[in-house]
C-alpha atoms as a PDB file:
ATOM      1  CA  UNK A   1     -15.758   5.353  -5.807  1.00  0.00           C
ATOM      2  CA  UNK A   2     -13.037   4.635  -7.968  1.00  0.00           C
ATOM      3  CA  UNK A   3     -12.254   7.909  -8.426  1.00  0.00           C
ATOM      4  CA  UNK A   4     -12.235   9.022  -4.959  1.00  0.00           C
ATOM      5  CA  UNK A   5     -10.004   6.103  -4.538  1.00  0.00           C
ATOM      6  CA  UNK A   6      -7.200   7.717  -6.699  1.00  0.00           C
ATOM      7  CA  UNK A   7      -7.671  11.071  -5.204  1.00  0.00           C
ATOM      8  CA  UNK A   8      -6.751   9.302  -1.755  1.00  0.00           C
ATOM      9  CA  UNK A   9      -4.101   7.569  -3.344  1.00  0.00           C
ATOM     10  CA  UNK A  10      -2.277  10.293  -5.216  1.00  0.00           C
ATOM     11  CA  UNK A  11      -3.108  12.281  -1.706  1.00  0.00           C
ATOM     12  CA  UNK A  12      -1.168   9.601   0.328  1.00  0.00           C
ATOM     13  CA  UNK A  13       2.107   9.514  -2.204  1.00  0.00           C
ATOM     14  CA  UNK A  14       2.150  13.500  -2.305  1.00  0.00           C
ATOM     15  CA  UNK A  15       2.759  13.292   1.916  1.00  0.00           C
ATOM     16  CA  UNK A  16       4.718  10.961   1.452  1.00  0.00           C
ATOM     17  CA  UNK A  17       6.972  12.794  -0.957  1.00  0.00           C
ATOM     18  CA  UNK A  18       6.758  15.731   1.120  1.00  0.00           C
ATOM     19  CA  UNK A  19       7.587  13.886   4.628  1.00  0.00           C
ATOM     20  CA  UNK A  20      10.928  12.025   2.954  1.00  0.00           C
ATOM     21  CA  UNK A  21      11.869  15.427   1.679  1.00  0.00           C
ATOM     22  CA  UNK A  22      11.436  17.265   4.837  1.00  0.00           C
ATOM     23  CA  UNK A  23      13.471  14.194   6.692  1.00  0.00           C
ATOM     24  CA  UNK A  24      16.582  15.621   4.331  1.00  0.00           C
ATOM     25  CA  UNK A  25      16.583  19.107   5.887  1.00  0.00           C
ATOM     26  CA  UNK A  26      17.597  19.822   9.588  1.00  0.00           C
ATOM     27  CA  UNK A  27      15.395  18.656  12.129  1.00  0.00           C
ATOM     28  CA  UNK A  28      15.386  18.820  16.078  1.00  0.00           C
ATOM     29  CA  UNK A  29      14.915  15.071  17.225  1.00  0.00           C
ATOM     30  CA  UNK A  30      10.952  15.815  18.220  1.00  0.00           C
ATOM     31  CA  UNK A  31      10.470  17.248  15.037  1.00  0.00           C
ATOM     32  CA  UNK A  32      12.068  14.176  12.602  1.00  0.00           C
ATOM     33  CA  UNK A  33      10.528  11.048  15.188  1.00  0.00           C
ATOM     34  CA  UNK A  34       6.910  12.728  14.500  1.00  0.00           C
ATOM     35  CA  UNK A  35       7.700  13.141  10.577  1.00  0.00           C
ATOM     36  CA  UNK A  36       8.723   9.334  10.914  1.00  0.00           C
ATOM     37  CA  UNK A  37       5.697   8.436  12.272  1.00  0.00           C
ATOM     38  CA  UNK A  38       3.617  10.190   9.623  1.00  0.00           C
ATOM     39  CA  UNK A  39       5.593   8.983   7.127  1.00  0.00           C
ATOM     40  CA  UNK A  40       4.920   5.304   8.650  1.00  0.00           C
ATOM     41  CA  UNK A  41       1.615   6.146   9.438  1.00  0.00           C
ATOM     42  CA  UNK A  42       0.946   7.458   5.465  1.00  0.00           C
ATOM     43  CA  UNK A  43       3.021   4.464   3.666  1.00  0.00           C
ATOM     44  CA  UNK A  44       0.584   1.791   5.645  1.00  0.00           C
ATOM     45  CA  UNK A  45      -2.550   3.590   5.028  1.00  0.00           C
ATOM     46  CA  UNK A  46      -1.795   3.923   1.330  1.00  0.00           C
ATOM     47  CA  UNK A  47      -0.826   0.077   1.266  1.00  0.00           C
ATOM     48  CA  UNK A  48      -4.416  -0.579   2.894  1.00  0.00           C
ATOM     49  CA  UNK A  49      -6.261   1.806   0.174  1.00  0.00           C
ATOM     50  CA  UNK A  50      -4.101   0.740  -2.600  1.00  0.00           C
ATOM     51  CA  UNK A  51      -4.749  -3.587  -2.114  1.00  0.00           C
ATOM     52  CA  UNK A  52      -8.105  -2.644  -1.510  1.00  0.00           C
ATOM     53  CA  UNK A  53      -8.625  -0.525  -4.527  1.00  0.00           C
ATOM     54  CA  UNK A  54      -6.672  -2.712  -7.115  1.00  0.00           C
ATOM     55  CA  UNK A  55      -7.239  -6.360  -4.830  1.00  0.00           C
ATOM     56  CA  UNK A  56      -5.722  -8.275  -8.061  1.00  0.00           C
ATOM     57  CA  UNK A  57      -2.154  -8.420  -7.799  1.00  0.00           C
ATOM     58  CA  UNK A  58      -0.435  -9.625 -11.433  1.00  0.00           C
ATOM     59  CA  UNK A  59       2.370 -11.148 -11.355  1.00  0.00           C
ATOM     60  CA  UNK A  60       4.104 -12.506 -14.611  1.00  0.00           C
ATOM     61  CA  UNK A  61       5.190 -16.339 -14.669  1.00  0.00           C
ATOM     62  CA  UNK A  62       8.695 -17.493 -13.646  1.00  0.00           C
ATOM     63  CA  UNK A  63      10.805 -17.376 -17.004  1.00  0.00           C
ATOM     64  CA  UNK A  64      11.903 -20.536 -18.188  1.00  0.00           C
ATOM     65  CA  UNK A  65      15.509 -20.726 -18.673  1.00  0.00           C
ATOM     66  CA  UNK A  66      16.932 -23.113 -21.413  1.00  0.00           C
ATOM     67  CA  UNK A  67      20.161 -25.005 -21.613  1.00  0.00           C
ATOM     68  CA  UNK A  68      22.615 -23.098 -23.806  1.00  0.00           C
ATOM     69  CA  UNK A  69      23.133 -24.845 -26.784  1.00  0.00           C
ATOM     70  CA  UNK A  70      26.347 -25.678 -28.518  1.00  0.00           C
ATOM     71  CA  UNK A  71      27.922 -26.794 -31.665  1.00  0.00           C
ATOM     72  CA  UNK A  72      26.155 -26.080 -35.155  1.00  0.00           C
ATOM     73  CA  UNK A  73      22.435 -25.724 -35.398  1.00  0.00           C
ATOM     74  CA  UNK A  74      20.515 -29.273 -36.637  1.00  0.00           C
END
């Protein structure tokens, strides 16, 4: 499952690549709102397969930032 998973995925981010590259070129106004809308339609279906697929987001701790010191050492 996992597998077929990735597959998806990496199928999802190579339309996507393809739609943002095809919204560069020249397009008649029918042709670049439908590309849009795949493009929409591709980015929230790989958000759904990708937080179900990996459903543990990690996120580091807030860094603690310390008073800078001055003067000699102790």
């Amino acid at each position: 499952m996992l597998d077929e998973n990735l597959a998806r995925i990496r199928a999802h981010r190579s339309n996507i690549h393809r739609y943002r590259s095809l919204l560069e070129t020249r397009l008649s106004d029918l042709e670049r709102r439908f590309i849009e809308r795949r493009l929409s339609e591709e980015s929230s279906a790989l958000e759904a397969l990708t937080s179900q697929t990996f459903p543990i987001a990690l996120t580091m701790p807030p860094r603690l930032v310390l008073p800078a010191t001055t003067g000699a050492a102790p």
